[in-house]
C-alpha atoms as a PDB file:
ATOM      1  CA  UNK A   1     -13.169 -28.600 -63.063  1.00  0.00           C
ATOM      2  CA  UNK A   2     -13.034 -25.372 -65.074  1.00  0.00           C
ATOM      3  CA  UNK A   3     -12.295 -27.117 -67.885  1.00  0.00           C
ATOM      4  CA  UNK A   4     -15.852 -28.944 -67.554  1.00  0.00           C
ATOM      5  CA  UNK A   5     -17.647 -25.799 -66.724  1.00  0.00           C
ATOM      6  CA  UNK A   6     -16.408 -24.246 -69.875  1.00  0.00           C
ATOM      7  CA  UNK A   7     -16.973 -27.232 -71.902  1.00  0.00           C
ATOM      8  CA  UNK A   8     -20.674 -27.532 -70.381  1.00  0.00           C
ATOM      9  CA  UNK A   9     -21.575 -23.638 -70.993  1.00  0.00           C
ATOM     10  CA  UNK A  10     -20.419 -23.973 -74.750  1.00  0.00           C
ATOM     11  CA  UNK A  11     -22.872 -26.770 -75.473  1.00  0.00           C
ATOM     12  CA  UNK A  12     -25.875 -24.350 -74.237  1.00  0.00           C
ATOM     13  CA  UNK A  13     -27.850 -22.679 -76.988  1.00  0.00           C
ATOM     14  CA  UNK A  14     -27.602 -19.319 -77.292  1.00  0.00           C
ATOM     15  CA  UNK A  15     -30.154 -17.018 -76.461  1.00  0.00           C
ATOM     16  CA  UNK A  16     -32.303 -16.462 -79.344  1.00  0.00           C
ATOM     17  CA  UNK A  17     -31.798 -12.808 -80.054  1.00  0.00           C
ATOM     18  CA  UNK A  18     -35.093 -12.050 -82.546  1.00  0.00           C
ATOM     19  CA  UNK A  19     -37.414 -13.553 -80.048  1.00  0.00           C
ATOM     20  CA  UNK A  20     -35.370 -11.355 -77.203  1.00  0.00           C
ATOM     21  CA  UNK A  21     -35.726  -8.196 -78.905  1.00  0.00           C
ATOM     22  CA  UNK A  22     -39.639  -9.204 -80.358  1.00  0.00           C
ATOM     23  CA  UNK A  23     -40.612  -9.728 -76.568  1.00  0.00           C
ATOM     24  CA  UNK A  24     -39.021  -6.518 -75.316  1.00  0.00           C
ATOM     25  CA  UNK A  25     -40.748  -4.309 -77.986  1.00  0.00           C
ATOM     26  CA  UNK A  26     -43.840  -5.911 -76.762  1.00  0.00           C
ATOM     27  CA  UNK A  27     -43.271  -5.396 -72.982  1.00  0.00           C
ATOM     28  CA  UNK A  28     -42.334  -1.624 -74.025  1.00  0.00           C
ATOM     29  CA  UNK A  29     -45.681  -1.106 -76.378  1.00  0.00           C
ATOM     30  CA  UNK A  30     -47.384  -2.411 -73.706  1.00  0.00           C
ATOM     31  CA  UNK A  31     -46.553  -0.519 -70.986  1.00  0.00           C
ATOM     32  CA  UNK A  32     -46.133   2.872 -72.717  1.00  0.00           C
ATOM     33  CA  UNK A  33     -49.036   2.348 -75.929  1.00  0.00           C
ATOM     34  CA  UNK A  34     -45.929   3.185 -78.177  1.00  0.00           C
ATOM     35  CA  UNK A  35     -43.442   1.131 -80.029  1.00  0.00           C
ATOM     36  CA  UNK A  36     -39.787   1.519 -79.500  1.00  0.00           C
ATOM     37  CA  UNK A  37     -40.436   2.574 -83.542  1.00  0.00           C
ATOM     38  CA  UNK A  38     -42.666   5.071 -82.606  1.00  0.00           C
ATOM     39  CA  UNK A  39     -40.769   6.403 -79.846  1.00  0.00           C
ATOM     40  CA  UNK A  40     -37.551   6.565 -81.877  1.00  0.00           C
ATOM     41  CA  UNK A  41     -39.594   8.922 -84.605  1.00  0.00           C
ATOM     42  CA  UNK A  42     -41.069  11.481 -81.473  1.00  0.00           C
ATOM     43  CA  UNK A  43     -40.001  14.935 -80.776  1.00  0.00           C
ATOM     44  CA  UNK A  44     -38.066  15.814 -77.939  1.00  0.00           C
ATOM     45  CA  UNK A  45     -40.863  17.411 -76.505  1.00  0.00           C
ATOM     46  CA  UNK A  46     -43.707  14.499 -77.155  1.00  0.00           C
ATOM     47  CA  UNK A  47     -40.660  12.437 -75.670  1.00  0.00           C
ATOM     48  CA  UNK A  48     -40.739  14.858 -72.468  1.00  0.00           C
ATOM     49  CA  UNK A  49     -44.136  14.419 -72.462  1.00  0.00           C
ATOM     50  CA  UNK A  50     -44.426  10.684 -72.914  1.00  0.00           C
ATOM     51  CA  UNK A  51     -41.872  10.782 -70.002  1.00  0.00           C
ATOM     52  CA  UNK A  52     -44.056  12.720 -67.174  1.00  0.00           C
ATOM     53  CA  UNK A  53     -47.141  10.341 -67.895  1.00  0.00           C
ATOM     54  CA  UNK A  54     -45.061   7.543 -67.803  1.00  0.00           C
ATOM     55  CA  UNK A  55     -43.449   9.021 -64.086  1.00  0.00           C
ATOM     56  CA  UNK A  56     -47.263   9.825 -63.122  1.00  0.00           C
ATOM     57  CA  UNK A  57     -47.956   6.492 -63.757  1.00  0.00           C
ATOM     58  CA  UNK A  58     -45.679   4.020 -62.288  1.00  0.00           C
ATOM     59  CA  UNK A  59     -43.512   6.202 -59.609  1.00  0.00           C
ATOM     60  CA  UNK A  60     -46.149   5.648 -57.390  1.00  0.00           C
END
């Protein structure tokens, strides 16, 4: 039975990793107006910032 399990799970297609990482960047730019580029090029303190408008906004 494990032996069909295993067998079954290696004939799945793997996840498609650019469309993963394409749809996450969108959630992200989405939700904060910033790209996960953008963010990675910020100051610690615009990060600090971007971090107690983003706490305003959704730890409601």
């Amino acid at each position: 039975m494990y032996e069909a399990k295993v067998a079954q799970d290696d004939k799945k297609t793997p996840p498609n990793e650019d469309a993963i990482r394409a749809q996450s960047e969108a959630m992200t730019k989405n939700m904060t107006g910033k790209s996960v580029q953008d963010m990675q090029n910020m100051s610690d303190e615009d990060l600090d910032k971007m971090e107690a408008e983003m706490l305003k906004k959704y730890n409601k």
